[in-house]
PDB file of N, CA and C in Angstrom:
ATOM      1  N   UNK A   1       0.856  -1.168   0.000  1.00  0.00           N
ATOM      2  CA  UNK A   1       0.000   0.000   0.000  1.00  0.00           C
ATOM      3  C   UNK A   1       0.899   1.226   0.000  1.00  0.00           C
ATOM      4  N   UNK A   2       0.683   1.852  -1.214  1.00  0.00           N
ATOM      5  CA  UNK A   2       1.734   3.059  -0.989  1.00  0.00           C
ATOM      6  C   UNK A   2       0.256   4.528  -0.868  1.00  0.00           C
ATOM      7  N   UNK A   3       1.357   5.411  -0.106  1.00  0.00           N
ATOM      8  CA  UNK A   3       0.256   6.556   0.435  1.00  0.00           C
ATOM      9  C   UNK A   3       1.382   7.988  -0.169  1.00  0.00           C
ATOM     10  N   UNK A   4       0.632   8.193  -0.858  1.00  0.00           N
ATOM     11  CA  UNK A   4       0.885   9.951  -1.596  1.00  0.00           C
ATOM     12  C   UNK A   4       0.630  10.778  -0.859  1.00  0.00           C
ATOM     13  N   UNK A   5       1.677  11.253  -0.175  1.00  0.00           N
ATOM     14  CA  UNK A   5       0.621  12.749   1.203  1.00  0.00           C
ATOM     15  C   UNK A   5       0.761  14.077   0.317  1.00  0.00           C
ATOM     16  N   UNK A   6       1.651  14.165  -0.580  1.00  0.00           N
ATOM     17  CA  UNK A   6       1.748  15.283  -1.818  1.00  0.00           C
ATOM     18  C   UNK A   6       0.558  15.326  -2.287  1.00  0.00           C
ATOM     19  N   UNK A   7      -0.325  16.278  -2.619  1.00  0.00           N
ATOM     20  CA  UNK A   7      -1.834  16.490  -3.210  1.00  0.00           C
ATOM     21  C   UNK A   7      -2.638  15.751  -2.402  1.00  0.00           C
ATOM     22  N   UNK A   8      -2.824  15.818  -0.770  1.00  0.00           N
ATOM     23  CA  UNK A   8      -3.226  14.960  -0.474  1.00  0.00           C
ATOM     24  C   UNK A   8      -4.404  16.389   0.429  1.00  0.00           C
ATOM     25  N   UNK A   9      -4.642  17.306  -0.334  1.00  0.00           N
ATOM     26  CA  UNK A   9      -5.528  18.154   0.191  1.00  0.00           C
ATOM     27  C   UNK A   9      -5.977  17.874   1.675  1.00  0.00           C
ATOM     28  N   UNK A  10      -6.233  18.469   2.077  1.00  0.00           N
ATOM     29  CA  UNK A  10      -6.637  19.620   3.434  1.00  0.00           C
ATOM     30  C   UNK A  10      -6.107  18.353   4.662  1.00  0.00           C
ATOM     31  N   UNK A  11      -5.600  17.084   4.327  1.00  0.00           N
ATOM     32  CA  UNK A  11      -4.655  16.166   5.642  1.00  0.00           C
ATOM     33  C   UNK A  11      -3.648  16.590   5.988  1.00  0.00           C
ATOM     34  N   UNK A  12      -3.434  16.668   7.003  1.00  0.00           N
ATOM     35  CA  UNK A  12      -2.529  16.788   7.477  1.00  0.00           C
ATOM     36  C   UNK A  12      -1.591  16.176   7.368  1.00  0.00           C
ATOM     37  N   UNK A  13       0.098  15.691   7.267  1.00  0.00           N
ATOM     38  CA  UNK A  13       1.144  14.557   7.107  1.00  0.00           C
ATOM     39  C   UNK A  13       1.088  13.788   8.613  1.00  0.00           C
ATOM     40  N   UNK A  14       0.469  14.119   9.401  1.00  0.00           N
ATOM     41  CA  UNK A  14       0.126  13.649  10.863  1.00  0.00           C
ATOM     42  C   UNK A  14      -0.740  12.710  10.479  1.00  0.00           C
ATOM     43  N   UNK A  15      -1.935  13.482  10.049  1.00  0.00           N
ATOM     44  CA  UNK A  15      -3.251  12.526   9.360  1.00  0.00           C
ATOM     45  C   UNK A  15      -2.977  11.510   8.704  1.00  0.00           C
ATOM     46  N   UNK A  16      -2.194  11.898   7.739  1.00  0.00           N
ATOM     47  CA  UNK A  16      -1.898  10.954   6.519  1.00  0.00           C
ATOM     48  C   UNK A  16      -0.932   9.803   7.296  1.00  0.00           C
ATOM     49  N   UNK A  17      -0.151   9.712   7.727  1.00  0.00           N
ATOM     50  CA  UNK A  17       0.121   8.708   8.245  1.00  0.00           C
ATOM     51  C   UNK A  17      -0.380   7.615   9.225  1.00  0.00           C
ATOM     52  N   UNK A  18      -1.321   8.377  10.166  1.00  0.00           N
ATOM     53  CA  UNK A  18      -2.216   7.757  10.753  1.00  0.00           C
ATOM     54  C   UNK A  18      -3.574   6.832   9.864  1.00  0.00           C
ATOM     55  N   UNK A  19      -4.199   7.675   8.839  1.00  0.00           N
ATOM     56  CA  UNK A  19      -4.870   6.979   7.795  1.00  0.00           C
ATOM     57  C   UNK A  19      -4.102   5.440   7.496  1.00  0.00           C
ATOM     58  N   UNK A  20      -2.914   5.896   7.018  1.00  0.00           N
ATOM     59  CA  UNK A  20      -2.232   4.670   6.588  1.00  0.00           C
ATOM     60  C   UNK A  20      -1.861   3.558   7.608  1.00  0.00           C
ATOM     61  N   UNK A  21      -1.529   3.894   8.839  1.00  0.00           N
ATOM     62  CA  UNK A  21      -1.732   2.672   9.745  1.00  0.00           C
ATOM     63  C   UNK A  21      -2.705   2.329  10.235  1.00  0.00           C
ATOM     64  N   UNK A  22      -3.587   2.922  10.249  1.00  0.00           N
ATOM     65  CA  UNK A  22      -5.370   2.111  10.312  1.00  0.00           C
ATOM     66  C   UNK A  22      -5.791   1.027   9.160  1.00  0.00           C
ATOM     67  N   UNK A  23      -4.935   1.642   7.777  1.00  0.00           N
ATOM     68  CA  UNK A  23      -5.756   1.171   7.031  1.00  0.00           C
ATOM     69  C   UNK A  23      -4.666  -0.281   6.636  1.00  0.00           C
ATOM     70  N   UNK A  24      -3.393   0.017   7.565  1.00  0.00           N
ATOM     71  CA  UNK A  24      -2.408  -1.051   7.518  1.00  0.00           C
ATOM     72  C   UNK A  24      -2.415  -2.604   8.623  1.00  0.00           C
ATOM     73  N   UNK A  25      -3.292  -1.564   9.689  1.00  0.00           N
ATOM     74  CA  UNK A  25      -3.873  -2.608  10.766  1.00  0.00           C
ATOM     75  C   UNK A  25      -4.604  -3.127  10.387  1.00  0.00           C
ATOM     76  N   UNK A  26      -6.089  -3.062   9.398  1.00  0.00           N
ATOM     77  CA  UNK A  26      -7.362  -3.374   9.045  1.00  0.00           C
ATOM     78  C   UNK A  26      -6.392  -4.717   8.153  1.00  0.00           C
ATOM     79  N   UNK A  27      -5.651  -4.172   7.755  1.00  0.00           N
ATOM     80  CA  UNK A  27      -5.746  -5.234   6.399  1.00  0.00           C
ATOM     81  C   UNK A  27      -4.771  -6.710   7.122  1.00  0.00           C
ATOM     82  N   UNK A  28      -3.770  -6.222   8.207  1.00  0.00           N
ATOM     83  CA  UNK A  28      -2.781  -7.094   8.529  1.00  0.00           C
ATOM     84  C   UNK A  28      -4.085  -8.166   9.435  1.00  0.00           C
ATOM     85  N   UNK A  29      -5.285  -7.129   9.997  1.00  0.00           N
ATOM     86  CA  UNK A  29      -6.040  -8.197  10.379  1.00  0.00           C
ATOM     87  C   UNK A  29      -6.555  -9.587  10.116  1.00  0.00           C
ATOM     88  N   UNK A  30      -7.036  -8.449   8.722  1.00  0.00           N
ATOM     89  CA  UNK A  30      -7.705  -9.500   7.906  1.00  0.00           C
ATOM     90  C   UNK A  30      -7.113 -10.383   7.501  1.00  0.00           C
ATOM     91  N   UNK A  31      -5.838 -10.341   7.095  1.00  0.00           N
ATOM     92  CA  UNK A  31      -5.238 -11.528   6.708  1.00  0.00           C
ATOM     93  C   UNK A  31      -4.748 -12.604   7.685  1.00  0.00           C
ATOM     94  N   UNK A  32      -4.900 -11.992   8.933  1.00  0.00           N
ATOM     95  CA  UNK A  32      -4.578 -12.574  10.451  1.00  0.00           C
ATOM     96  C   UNK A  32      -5.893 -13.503  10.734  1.00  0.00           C
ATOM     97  N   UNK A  33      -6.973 -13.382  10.043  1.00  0.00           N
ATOM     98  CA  UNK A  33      -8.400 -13.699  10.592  1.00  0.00           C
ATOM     99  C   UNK A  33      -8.563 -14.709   9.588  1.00  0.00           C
ATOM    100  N   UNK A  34      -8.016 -15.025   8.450  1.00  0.00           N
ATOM    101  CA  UNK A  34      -8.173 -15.532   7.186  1.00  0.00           C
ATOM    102  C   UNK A  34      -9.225 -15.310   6.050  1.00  0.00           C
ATOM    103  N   UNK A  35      -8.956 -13.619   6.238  1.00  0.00           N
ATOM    104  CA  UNK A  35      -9.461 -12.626   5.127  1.00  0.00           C
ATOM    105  C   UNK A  35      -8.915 -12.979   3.930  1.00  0.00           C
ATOM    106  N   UNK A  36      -9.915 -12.996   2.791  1.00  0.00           N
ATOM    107  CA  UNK A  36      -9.232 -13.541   1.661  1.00  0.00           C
ATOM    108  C   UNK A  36      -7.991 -11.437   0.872  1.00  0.00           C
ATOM    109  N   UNK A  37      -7.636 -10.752   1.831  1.00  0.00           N
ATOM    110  CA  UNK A  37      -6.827  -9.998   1.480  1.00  0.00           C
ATOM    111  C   UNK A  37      -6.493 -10.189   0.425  1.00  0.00           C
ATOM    112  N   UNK A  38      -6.778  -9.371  -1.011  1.00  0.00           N
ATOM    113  CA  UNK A  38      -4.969  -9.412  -1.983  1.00  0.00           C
ATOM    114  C   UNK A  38      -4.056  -8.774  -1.416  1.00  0.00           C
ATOM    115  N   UNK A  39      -2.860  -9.563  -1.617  1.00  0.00           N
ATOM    116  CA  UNK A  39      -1.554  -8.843  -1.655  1.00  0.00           C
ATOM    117  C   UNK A  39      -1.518  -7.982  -2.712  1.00  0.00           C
ATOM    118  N   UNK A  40      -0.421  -7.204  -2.702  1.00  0.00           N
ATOM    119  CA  UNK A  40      -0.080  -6.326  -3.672  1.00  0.00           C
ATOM    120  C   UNK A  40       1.023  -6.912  -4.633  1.00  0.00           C
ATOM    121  N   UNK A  41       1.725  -5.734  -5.098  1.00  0.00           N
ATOM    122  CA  UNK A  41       3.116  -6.362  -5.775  1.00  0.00           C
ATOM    123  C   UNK A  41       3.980  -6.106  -5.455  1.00  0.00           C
ATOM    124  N   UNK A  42       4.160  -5.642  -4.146  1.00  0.00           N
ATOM    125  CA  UNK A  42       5.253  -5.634  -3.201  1.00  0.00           C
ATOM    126  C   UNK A  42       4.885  -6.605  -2.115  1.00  0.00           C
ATOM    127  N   UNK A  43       4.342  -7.950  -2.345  1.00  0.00           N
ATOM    128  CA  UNK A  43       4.930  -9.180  -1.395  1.00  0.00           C
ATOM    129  C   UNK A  43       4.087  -8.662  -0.196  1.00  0.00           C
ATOM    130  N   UNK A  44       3.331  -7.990  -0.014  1.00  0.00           N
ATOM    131  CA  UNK A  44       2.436  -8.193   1.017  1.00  0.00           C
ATOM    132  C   UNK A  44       2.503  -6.614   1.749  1.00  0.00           C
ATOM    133  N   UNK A  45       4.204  -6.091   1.840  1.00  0.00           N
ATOM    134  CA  UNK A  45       4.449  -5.148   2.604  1.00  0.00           C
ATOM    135  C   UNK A  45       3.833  -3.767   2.482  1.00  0.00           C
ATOM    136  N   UNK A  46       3.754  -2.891   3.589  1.00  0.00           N
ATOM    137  CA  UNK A  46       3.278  -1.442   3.690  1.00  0.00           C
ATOM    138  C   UNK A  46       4.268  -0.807   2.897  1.00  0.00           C
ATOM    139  N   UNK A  47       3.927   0.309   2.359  1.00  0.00           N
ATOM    140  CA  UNK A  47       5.191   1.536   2.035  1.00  0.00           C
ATOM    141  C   UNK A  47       4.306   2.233   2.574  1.00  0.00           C
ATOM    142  N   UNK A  48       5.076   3.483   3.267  1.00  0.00           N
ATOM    143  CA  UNK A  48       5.049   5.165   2.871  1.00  0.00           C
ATOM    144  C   UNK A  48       6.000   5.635   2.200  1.00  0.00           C
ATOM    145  N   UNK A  49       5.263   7.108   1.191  1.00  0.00           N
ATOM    146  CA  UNK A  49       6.450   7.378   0.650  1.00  0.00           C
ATOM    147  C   UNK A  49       6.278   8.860   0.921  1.00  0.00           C
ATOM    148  N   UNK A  50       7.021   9.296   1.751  1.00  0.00           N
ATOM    149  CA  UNK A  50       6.602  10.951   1.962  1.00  0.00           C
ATOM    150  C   UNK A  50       7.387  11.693   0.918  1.00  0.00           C
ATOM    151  N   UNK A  51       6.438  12.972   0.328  1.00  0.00           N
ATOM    152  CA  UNK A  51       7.342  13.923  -0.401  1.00  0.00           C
ATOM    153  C   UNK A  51       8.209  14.734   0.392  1.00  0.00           C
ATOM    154  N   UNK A  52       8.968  15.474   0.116  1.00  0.00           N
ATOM    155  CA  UNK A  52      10.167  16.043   0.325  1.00  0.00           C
ATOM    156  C   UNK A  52       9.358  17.308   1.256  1.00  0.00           C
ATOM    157  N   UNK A  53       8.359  17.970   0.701  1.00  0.00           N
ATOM    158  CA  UNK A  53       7.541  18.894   1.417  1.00  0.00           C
ATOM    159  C   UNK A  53       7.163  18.546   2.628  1.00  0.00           C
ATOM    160  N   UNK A  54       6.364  17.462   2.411  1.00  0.00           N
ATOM    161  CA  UNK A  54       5.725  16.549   3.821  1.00  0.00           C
ATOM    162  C   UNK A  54       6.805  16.267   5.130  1.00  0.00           C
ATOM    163  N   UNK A  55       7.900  15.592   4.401  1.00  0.00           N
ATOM    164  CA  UNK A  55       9.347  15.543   5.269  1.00  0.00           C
ATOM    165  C   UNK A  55       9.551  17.020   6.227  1.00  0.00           C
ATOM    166  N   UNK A  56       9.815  18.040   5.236  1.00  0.00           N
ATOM    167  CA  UNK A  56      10.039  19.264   5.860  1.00  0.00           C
ATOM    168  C   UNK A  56       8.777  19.310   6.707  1.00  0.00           C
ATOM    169  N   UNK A  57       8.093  19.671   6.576  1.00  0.00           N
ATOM    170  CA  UNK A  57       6.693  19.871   7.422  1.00  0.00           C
ATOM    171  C   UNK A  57       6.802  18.971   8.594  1.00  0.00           C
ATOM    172  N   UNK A  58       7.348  17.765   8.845  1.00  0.00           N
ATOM    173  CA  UNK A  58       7.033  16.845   9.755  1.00  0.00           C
ATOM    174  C   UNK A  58       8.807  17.281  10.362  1.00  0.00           C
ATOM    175  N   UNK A  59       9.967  17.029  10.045  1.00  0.00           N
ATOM    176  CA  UNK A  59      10.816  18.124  10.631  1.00  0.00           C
ATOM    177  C   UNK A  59      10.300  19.550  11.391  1.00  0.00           C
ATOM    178  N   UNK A  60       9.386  20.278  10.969  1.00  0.00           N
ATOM    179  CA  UNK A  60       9.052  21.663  11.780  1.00  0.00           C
ATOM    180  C   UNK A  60       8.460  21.204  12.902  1.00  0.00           C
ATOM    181  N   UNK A  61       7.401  20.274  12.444  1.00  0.00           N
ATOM    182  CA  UNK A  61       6.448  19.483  13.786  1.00  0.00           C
ATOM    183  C   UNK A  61       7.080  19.409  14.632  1.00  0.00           C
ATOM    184  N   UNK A  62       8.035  18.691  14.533  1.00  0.00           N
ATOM    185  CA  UNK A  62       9.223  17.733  16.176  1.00  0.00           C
ATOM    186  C   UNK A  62       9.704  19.736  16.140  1.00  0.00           C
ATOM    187  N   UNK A  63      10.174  20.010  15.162  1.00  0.00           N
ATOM    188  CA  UNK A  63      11.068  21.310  16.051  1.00  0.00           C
ATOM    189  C   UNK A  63       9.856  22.351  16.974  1.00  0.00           C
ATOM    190  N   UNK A  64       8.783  22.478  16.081  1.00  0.00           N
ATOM    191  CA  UNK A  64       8.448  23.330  17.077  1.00  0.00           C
ATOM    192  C   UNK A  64       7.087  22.850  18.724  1.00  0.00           C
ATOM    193  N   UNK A  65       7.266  21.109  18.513  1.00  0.00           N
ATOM    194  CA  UNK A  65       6.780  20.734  19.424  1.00  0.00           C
ATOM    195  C   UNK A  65       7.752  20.176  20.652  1.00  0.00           C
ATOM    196  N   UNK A  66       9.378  21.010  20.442  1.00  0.00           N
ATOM    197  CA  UNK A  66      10.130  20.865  21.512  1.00  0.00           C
ATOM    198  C   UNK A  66      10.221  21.784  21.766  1.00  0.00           C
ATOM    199  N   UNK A  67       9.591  22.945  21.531  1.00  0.00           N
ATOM    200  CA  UNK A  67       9.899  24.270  22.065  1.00  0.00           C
ATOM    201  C   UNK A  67       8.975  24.491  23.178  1.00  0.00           C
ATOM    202  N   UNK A  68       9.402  25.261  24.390  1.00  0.00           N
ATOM    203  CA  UNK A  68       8.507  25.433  25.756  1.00  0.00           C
ATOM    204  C   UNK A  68       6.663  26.188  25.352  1.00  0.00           C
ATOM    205  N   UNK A  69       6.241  25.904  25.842  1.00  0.00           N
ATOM    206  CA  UNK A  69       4.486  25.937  25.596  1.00  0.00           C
ATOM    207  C   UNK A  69       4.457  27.441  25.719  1.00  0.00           C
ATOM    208  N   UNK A  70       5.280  27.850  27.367  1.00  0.00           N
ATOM    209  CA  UNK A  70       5.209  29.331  27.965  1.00  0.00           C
ATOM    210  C   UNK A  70       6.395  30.155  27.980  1.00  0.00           C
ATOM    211  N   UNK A  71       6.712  31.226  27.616  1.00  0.00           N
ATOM    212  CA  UNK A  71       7.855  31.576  28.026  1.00  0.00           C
ATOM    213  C   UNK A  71       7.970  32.010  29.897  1.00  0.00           C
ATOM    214  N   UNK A  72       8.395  31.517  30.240  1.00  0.00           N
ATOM    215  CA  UNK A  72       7.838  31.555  31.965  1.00  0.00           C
ATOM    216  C   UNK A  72       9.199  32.317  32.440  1.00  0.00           C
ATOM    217  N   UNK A  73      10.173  32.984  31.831  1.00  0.00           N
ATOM    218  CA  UNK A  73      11.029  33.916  32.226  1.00  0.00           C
ATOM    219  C   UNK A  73      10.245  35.346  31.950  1.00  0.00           C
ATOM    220  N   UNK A  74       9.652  35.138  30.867  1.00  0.00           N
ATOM    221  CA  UNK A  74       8.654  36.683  30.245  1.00  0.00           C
ATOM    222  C   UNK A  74       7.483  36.997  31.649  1.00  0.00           C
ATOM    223  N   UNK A  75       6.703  35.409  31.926  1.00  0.00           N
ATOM    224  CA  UNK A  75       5.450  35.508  32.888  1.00  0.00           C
ATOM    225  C   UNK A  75       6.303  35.705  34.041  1.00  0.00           C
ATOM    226  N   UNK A  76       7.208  35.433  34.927  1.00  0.00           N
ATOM    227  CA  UNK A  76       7.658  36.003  35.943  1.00  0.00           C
ATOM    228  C   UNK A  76       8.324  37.453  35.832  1.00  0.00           C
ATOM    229  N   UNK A  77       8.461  38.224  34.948  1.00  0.00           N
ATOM    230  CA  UNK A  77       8.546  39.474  34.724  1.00  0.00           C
ATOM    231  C   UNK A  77       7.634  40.388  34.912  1.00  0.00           C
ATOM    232  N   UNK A  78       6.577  39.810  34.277  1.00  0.00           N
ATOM    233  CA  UNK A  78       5.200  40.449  34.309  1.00  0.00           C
ATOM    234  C   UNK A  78       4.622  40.089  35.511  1.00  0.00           C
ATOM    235  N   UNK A  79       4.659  39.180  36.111  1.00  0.00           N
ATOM    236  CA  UNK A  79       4.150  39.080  37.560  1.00  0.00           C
ATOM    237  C   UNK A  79       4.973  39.895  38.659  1.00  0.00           C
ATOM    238  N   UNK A  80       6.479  39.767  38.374  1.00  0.00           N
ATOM    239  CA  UNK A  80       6.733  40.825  39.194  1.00  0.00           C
ATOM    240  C   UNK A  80       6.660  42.475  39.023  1.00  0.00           C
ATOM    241  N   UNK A  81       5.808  42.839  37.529  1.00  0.00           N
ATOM    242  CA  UNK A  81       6.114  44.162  37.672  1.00  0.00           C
ATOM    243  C   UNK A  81       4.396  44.665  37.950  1.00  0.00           C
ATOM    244  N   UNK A  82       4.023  43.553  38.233  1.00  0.00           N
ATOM    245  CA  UNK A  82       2.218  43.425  38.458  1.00  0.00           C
ATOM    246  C   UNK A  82       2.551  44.011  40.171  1.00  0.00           C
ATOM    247  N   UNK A  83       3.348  43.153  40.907  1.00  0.00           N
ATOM    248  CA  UNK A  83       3.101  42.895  42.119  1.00  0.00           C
ATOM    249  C   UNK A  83       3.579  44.750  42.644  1.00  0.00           C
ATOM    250  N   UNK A  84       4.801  44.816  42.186  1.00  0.00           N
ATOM    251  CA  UNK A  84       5.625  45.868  42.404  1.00  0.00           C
ATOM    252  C   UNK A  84       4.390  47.315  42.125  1.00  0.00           C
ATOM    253  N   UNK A  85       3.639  46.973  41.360  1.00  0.00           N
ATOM    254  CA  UNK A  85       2.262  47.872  41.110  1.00  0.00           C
ATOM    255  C   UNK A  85       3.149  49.165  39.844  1.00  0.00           C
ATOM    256  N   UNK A  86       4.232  48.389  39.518  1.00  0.00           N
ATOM    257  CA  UNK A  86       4.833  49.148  37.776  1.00  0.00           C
ATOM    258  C   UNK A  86       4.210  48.720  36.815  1.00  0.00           C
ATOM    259  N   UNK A  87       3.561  48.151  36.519  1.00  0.00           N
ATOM    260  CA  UNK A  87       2.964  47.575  35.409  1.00  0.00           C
ATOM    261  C   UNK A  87       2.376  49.140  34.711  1.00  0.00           C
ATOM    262  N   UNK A  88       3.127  49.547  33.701  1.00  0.00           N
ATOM    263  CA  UNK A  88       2.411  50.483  32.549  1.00  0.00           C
ATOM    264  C   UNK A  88       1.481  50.121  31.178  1.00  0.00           C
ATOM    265  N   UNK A  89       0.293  50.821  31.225  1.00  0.00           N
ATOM    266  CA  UNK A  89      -0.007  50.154  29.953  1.00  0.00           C
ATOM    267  C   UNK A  89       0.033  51.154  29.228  1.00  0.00           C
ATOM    268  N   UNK A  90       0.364  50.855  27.986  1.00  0.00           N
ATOM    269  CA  UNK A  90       0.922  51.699  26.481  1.00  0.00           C
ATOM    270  C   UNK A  90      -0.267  51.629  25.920  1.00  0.00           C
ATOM    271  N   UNK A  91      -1.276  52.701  25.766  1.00  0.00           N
ATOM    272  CA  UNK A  91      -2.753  52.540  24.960  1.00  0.00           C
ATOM    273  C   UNK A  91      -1.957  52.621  23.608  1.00  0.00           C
ATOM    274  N   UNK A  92      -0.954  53.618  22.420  1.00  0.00           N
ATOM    275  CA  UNK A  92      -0.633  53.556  21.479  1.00  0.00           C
ATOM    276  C   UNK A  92       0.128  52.362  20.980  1.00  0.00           C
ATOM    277  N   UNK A  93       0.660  51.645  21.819  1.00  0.00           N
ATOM    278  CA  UNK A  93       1.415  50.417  21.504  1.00  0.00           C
ATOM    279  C   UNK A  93       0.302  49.140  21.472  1.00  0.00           C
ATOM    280  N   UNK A  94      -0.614  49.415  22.247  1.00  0.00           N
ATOM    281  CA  UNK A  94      -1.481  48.126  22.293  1.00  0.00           C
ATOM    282  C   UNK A  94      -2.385  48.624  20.822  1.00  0.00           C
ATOM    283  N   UNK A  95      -2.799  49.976  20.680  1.00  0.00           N
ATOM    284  CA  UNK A  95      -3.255  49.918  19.177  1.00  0.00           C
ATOM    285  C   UNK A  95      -2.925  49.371  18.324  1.00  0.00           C
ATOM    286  N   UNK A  96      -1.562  49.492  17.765  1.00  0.00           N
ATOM    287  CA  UNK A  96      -0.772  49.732  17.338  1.00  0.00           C
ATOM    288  C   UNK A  96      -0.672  48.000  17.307  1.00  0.00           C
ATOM    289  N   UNK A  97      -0.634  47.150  17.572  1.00  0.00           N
ATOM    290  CA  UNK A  97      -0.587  45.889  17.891  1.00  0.00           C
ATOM    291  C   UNK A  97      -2.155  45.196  17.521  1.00  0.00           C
ATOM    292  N   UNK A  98      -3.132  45.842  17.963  1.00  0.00           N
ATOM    293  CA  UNK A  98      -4.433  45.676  17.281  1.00  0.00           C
ATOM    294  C   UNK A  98      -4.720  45.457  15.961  1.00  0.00           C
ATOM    295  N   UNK A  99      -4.311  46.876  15.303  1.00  0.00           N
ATOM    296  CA  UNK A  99      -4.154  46.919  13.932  1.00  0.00           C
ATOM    297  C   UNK A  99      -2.951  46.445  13.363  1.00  0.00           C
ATOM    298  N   UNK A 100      -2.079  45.481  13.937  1.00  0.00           N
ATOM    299  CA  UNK A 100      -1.294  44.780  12.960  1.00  0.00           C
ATOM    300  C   UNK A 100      -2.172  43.274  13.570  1.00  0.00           C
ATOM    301  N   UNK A 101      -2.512  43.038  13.771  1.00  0.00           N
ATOM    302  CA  UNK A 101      -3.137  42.004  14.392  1.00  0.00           C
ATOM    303  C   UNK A 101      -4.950  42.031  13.194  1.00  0.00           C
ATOM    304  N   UNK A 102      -5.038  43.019  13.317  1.00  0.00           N
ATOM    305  CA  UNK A 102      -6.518  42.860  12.195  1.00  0.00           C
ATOM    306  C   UNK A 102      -5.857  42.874  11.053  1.00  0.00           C
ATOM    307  N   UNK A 103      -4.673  43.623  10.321  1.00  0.00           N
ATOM    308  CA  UNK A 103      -4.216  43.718   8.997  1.00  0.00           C
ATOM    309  C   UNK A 103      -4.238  42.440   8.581  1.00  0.00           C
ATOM    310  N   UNK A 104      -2.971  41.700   9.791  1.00  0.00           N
ATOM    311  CA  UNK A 104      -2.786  40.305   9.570  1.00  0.00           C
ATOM    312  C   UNK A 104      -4.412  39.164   9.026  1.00  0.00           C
ATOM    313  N   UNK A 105      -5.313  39.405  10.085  1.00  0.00           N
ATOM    314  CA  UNK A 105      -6.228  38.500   9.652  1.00  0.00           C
ATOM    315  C   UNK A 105      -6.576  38.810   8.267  1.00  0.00           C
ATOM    316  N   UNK A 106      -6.988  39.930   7.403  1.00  0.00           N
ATOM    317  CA  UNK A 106      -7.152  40.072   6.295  1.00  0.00           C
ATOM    318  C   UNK A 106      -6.363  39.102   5.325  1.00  0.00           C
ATOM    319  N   UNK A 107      -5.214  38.977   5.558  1.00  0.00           N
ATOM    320  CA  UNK A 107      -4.068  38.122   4.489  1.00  0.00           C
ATOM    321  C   UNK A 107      -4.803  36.757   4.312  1.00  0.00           C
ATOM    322  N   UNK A 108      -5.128  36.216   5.055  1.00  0.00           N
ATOM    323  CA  UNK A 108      -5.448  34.874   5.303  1.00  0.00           C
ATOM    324  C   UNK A 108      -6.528  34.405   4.476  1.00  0.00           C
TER     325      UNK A 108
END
């Protein structure tokens, strides 16, 4: 069973691989149960074959699912300048952050 995740519209390469071991379990069943399964023409075995895109994409995954959730040096900053009762708020900077924040949604 080979699986194309290239043009493989709106799945994810997460998805797509998961698809393929469901649909790699179903079948190893069946032939475990004495499902009349065809083999293929590769002798029975699974392939994946990821494109080069998909690869990269699944490289970013692991990189940016080792990165910390919080920056918790930033949140103890802000908690201490909460406590200290310094905490300034910038009304032109938080605009200013608004409207790059609505520009942005437009792009999309």
């Amino acid at each position: 069973m080979a699986i194309n995740i290239s043009g493989n519209g709106s799945s994810s390469p997460r998805e797509a691989v998961e698809t393929g071991r469901s649909q790699a379990t179903t079948a190893n069943n069946s032939r475990a149960q004495g499902g009349g399964a065809a083999k293929s023409g590769t002798g029975g075995a699974d392939q994946l074959k990821l494109s080069s895109q998909a690869a990269q994409l699944q490289a970013l995954e692991a990189e940016i699912a080792s990165l910390p959730v919080v920056d918790s040096q930033r949140v103890q900053e802000v908690q201490r300048t909460i406590a200290t009762q310094s905490y300034e708020v910038q009304p032109a900077r938080v605009a200013d952050k608004v409207l790059t924040f609505e520009a942005g949604l437009g792009k999309i």
